[in-house]
C-alpha atoms as a PDB file:
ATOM      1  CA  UNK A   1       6.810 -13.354  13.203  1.00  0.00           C
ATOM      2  CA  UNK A   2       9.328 -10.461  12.801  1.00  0.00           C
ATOM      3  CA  UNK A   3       7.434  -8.178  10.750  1.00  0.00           C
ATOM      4  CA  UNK A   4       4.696  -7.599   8.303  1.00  0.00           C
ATOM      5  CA  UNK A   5       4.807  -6.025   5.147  1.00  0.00           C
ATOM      6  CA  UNK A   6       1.709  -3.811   4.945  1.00  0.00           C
ATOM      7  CA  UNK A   7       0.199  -2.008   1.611  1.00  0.00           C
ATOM      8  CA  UNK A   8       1.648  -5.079  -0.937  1.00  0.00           C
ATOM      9  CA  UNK A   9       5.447  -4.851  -2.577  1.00  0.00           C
ATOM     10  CA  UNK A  10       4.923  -1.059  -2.328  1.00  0.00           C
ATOM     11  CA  UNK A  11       4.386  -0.990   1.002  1.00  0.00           C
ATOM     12  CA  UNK A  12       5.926  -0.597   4.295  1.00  0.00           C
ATOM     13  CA  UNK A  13       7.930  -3.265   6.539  1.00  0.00           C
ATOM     14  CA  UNK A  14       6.167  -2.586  10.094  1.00  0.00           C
ATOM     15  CA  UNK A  15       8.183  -4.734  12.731  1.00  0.00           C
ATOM     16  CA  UNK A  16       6.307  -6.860  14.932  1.00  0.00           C
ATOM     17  CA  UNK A  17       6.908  -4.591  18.195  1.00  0.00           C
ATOM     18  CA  UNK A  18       4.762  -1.867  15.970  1.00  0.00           C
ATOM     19  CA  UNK A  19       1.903  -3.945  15.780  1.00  0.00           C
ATOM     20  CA  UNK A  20      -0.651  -2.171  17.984  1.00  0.00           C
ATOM     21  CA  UNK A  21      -0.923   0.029  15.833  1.00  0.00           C
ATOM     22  CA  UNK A  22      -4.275   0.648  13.969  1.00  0.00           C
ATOM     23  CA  UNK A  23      -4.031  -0.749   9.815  1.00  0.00           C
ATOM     24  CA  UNK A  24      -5.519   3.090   8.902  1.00  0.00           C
ATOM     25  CA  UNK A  25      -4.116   5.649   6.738  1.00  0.00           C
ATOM     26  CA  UNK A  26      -3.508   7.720   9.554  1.00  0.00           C
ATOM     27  CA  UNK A  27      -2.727   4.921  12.159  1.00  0.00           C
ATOM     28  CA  UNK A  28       0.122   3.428  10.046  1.00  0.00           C
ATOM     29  CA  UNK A  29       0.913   6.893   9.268  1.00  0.00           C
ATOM     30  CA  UNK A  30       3.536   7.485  12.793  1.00  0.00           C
ATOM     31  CA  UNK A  31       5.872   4.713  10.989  1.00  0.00           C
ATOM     32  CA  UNK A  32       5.450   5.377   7.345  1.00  0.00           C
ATOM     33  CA  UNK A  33       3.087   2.915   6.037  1.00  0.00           C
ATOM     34  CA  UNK A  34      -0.108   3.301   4.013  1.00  0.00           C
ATOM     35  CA  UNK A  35      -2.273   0.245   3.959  1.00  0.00           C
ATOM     36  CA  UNK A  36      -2.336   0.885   0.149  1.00  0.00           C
ATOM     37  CA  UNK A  37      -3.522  -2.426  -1.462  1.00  0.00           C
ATOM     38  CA  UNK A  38      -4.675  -3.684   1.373  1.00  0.00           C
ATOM     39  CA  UNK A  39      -2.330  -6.454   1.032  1.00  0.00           C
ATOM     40  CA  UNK A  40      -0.278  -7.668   4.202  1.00  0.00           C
ATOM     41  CA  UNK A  41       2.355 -10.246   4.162  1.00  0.00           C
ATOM     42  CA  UNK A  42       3.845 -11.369   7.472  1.00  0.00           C
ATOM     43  CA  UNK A  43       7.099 -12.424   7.789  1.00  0.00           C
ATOM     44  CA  UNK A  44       8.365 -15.324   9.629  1.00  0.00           C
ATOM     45  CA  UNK A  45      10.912 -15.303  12.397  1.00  0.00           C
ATOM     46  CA  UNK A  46      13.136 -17.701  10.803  1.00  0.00           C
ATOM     47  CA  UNK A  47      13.145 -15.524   7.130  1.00  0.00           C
ATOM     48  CA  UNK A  48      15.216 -12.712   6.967  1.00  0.00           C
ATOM     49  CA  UNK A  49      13.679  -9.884   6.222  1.00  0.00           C
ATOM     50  CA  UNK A  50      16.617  -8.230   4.435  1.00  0.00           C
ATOM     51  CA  UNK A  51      16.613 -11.620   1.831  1.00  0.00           C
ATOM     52  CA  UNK A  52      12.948 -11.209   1.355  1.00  0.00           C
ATOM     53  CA  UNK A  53      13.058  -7.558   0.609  1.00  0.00           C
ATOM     54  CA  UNK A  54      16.055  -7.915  -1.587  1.00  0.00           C
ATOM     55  CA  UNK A  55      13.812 -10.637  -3.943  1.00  0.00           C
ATOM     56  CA  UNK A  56      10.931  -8.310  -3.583  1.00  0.00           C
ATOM     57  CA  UNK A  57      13.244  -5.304  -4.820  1.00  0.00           C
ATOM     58  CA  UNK A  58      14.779  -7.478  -7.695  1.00  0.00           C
ATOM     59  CA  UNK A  59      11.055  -8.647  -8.881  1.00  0.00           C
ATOM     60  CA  UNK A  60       9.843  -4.714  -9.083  1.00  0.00           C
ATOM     61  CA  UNK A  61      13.071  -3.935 -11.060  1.00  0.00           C
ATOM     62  CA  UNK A  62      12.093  -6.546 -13.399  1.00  0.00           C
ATOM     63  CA  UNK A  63       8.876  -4.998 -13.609  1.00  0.00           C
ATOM     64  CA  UNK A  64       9.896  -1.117 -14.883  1.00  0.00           C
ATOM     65  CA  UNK A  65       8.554   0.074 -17.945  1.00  0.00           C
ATOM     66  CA  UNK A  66      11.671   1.968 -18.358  1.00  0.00           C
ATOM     67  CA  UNK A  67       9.966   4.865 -19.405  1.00  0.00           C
ATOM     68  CA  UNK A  68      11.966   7.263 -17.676  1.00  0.00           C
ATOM     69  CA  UNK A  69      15.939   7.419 -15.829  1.00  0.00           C
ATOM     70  CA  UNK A  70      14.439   6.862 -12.545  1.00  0.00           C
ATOM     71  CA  UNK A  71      12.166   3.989 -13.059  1.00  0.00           C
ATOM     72  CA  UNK A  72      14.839   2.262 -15.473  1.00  0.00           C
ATOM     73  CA  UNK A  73      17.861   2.966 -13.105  1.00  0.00           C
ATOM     74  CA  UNK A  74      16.952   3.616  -9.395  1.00  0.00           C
ATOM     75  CA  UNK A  75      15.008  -0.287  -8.915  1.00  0.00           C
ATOM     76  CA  UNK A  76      17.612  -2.181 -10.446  1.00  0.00           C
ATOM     77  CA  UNK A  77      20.280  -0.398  -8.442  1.00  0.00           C
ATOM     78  CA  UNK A  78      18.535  -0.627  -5.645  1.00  0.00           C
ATOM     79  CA  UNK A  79      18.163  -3.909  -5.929  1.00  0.00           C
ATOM     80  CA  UNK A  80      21.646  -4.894  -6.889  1.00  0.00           C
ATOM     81  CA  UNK A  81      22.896  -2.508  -3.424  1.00  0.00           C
ATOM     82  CA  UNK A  82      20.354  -4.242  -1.429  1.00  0.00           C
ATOM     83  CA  UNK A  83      21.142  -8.241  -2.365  1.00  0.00           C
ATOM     84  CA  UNK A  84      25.055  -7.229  -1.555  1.00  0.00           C
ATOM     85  CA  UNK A  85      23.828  -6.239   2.221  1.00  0.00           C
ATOM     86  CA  UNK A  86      22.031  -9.127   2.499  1.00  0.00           C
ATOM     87  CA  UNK A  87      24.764 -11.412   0.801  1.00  0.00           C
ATOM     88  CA  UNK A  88      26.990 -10.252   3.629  1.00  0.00           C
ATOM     89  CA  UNK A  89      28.791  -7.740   1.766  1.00  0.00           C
ATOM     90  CA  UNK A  90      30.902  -6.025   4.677  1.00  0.00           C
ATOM     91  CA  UNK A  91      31.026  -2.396   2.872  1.00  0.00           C
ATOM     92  CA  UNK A  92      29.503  -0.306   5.429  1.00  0.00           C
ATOM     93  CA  UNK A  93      28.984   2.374   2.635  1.00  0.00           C
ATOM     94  CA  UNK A  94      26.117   0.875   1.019  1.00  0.00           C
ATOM     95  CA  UNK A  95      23.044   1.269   3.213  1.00  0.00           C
ATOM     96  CA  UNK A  96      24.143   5.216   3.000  1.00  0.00           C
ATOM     97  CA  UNK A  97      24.021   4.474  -0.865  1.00  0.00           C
ATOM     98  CA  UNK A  98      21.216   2.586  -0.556  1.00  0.00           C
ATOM     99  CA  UNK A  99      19.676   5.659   1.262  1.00  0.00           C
ATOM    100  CA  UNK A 100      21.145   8.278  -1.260  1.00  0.00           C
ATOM    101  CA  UNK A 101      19.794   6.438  -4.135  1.00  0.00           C
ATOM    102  CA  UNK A 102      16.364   5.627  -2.535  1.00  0.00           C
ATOM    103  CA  UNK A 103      16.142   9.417  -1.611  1.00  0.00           C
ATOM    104  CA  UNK A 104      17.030  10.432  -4.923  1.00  0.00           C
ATOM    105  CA  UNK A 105      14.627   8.272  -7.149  1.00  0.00           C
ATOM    106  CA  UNK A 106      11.473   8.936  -4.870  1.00  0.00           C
ATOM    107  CA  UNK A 107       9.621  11.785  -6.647  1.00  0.00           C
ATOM    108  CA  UNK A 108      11.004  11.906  -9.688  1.00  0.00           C
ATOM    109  CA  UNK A 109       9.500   8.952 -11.726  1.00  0.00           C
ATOM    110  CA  UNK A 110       6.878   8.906 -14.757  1.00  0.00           C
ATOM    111  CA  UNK A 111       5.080   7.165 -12.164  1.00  0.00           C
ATOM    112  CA  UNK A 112       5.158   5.963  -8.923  1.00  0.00           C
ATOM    113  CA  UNK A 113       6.946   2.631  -9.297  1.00  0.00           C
ATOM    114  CA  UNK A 114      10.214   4.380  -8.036  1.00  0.00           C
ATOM    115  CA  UNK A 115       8.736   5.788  -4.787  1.00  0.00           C
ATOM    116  CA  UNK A 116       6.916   2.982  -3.458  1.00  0.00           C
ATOM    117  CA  UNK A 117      10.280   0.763  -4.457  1.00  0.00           C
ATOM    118  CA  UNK A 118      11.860   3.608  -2.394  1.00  0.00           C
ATOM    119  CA  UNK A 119       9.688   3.383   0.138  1.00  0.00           C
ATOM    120  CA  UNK A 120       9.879  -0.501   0.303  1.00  0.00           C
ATOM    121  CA  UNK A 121      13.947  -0.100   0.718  1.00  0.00           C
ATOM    122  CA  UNK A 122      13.882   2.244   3.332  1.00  0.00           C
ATOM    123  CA  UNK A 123      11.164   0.461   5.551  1.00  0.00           C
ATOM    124  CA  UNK A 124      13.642  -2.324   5.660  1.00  0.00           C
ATOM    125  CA  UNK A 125      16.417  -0.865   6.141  1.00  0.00           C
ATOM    126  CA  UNK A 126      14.387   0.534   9.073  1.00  0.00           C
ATOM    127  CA  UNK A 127      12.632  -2.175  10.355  1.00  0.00           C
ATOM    128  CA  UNK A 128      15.600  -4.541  10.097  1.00  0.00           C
ATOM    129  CA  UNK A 129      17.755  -2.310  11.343  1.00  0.00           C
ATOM    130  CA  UNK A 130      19.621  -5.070  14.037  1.00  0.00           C
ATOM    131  CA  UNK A 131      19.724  -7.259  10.403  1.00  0.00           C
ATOM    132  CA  UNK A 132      21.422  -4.575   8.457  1.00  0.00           C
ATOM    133  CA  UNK A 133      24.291  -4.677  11.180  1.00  0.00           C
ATOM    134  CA  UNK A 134      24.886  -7.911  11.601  1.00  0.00           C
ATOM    135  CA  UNK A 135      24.966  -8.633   7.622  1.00  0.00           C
ATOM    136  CA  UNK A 136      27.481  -5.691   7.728  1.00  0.00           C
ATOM    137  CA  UNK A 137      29.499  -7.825  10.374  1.00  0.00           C
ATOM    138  CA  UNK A 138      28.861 -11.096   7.814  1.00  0.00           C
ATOM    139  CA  UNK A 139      25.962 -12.733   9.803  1.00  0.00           C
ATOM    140  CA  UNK A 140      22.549 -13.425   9.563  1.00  0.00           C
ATOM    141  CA  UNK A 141      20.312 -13.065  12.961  1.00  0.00           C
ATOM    142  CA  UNK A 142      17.578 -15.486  10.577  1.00  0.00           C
ATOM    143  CA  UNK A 143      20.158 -17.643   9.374  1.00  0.00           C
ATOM    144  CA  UNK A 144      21.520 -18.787  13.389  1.00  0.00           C
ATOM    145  CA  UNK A 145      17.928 -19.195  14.567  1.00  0.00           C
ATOM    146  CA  UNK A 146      17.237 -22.111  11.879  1.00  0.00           C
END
């Protein structure tokens, strides 16, 4: 297992080193995470977790109401920044796009759909931090261990 996604798609990527740690409001609350739903999906070791988050961000963009600038435009281009990282895109200016935009969107929604697909982004790029370099470099710790 590498990590586990706690709280559902809305949630927070907890790696697997973090995972003493009690599944409480205020025990998940040191890293971030919420146990929200209740929902927890682990993550094998051979998946990469940046792939996996990527599909997760491109299924909430499909899900905005577009009812307001940041639900309708901070998801999708989210999404589209985060499935270029994990393609292998070598453009070591996204993930601080990636931040900037996830920064920007959090807050500002009709709802919350923006923040918790903010908070979803950033948890990854967190928690797969080691990923996020070597996809910048064109390689895929997951991929080599298959």
């Amino acid at each position: 297992m590498t990590a586990v996604l706690v709280g559902g798609y809305h949630g927070t990527w907890i790696p697997s080193d973090q995972l003493e740690l009690p599944l409480s409001a205020e025990g998940l609350a040191p890293v971030g995470g919420h146990p929200g739903a209740g929902v927890i999906f682990v993550l094998g070791r051979h998946r990469c977790g940046l792939q996996a988050t990527a599909e997760i961000t491109q299924y909430l963009a499909q899900r905005s109401a577009r009812q307001c600038g940041p639900c309708m435009f901070g998801p999708p281009a989210m999404a589209g920044l985060l499935a270029r990282i994990a393609a292998g895109d070598r453009d070591t200016r996204l993930v601080s796009e990636l931040r900037r935009l996830s920064d920007s969107v959090a807050g500002r929604g009709s709802c919350h759909h923006p923040d918790g697909t903010s908070r979803l982004v950033l948890s990854a790029l967190w928690a797969f931090s080691a990923d996020v370099t070597q996809h910048l470099s064109g390689r895929c710790l997951r991929a080599a261990r298959r």
